[in-house]
Protein backbone atom coordinates (compact mmCIF):
# COMPACT_ATOMS: atom_id res chain seq x y z
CA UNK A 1 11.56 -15.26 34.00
CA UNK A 2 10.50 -16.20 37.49
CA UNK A 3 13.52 -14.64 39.00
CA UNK A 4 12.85 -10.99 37.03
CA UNK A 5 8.80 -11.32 38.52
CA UNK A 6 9.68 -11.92 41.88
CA UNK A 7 12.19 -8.84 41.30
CA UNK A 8 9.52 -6.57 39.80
CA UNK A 9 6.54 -7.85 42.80
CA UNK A 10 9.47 -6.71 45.70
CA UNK A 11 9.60 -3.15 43.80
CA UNK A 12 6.76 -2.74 43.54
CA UNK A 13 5.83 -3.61 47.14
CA UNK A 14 8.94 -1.32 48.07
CA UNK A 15 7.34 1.28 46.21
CA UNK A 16 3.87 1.24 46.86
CA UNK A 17 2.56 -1.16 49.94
CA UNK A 18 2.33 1.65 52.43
CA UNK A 19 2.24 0.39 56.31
CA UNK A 20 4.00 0.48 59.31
CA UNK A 21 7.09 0.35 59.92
CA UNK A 22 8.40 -3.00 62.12
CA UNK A 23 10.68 -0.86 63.41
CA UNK A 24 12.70 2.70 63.12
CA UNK A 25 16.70 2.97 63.20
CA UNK A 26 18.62 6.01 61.60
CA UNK A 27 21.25 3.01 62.25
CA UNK A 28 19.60 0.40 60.34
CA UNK A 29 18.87 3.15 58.32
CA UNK A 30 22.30 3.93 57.46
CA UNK A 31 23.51 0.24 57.08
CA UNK A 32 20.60 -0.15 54.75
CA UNK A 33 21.98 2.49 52.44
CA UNK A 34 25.66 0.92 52.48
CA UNK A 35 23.96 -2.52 51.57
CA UNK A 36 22.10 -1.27 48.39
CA UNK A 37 25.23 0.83 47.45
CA UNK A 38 27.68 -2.15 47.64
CA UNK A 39 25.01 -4.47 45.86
CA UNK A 40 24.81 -1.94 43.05
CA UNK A 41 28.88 -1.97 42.97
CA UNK A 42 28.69 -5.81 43.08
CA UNK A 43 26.24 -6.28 40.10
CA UNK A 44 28.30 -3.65 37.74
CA UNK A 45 31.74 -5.94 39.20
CA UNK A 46 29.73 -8.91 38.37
CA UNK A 47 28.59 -8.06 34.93
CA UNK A 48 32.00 -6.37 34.18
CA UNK A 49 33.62 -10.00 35.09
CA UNK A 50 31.05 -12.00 32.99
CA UNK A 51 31.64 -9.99 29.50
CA UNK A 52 30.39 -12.39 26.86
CA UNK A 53 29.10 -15.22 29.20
CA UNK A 54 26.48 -13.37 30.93
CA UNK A 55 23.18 -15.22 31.37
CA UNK A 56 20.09 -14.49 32.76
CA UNK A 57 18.88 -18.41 31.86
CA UNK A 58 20.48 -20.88 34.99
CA UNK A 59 21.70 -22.89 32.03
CA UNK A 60 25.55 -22.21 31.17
CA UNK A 61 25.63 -20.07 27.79
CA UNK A 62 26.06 -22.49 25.13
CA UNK A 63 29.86 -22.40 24.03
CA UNK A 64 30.86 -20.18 26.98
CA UNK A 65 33.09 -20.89 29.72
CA UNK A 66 33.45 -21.33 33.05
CA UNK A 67 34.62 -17.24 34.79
CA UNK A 68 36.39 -17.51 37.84
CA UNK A 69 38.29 -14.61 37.56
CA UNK A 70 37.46 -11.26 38.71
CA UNK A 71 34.84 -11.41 41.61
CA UNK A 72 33.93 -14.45 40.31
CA UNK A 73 37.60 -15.23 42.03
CA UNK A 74 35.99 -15.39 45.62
CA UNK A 75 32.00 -15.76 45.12
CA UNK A 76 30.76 -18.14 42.60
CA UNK A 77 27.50 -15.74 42.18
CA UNK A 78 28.18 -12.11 42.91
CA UNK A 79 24.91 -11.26 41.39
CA UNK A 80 22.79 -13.02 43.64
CA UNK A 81 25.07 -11.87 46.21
CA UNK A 82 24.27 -8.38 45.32
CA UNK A 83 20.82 -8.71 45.06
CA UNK A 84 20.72 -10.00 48.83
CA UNK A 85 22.86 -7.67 49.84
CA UNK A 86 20.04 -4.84 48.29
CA UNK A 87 16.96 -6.68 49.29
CA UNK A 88 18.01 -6.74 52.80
CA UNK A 89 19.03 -3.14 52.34
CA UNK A 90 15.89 -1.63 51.35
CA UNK A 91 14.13 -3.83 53.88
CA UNK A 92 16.53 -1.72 56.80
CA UNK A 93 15.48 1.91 54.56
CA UNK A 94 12.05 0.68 55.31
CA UNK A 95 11.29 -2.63 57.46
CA UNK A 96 7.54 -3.71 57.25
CA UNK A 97 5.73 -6.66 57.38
CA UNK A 98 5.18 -6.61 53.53
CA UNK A 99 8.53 -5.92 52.89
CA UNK A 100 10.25 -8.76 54.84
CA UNK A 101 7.46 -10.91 53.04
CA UNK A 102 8.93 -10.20 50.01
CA UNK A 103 12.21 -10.35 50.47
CA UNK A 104 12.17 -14.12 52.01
CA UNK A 105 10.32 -14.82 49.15
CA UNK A 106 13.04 -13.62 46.69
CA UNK A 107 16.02 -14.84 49.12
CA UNK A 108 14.63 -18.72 48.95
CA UNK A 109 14.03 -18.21 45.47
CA UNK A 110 17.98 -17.32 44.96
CA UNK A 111 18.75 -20.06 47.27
CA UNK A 112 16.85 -22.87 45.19
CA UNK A 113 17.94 -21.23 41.98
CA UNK A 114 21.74 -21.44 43.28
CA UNK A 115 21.58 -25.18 44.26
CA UNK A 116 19.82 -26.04 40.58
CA UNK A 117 22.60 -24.02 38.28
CA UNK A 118 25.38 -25.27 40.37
CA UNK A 119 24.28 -28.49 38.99
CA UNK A 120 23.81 -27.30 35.62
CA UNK A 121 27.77 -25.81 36.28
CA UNK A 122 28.93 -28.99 37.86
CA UNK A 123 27.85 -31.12 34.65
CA UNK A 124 28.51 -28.62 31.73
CA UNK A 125 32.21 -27.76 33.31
CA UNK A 126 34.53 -30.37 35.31
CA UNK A 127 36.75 -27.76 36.92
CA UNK A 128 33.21 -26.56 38.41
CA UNK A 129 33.89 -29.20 41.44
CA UNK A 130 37.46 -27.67 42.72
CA UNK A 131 36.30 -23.80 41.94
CA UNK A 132 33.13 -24.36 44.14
CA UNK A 133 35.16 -26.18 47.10
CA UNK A 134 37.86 -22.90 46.70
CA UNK A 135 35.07 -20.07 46.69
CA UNK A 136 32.19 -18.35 48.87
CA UNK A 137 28.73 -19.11 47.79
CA UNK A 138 25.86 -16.31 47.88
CA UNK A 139 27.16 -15.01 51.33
CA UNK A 140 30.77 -14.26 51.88
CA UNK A 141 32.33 -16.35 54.41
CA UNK A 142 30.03 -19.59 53.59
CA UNK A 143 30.70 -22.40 50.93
């Protein structure tokens, strides 16, 4: 529930908090776009991948099972990584104060929610230990 609210309050300040901008790029611009686009392609990957299992709860669905197939072959949460990846876009479409606010707000939120579900993972599935030391974590490149 918190994660959907803190969603819903960074629309709506990307909607309609109205101020100016930190700074104007046609390049940032540009790179903005490409982030929300490949977000958007990451959740439908994501959600493809998860079939059955998806959750919106941090708690493992009760008699699912542990994907690591798919996307979920290379980043243990594609989701989140999308949603970064179209946070900080839209923050490049339109960087302001507000905006940025926002957006940290919602990326520590994914952080702290990563670090209590991999728990939740880690204790409801044992091959959870050697999938996380073999795949990315919310950003590509990082464990």
């Amino acid at each position: 529930m918190a994660q959907t609210t803190l969603l819903v309050a960074f629309a709506a300040v990307e909607l309609f908090v109205r101020e100016p901008l930190l700074f104007s790029s046609s390049l940032a611009q540009s790179v903005g776009l490409g982030l929300c686009a490949l977000g958007l392609l990451l959740i439908g990957t994501a959600f493809f991948a998860l079939r059955g299992v998806i959750q919106i709860a941090p708690e493992p669905k009760a008699g699912g099972h542990l994907v690591s197939s798919g996307i979920y072959r290379w980043l243990r949460h594609p989701i989140y990584t999308a949603i970064l990846a179209v946070v900080v876009g839209l923050f490049l479409r339109r960087p302001t104060l507000a905006l940025a606010v926002a957006g940290i707000v919602v990326i520590v939120f994914l952080l702290a929610k990563t670090r209590y579900e991999e728990h939740l993972l880690a204790n409801r599935y044992p091959e959870y230990t050697e999938y996380r030391r073999r795949t990315w974590g919310i950003i590509p490149g990082l464990r």
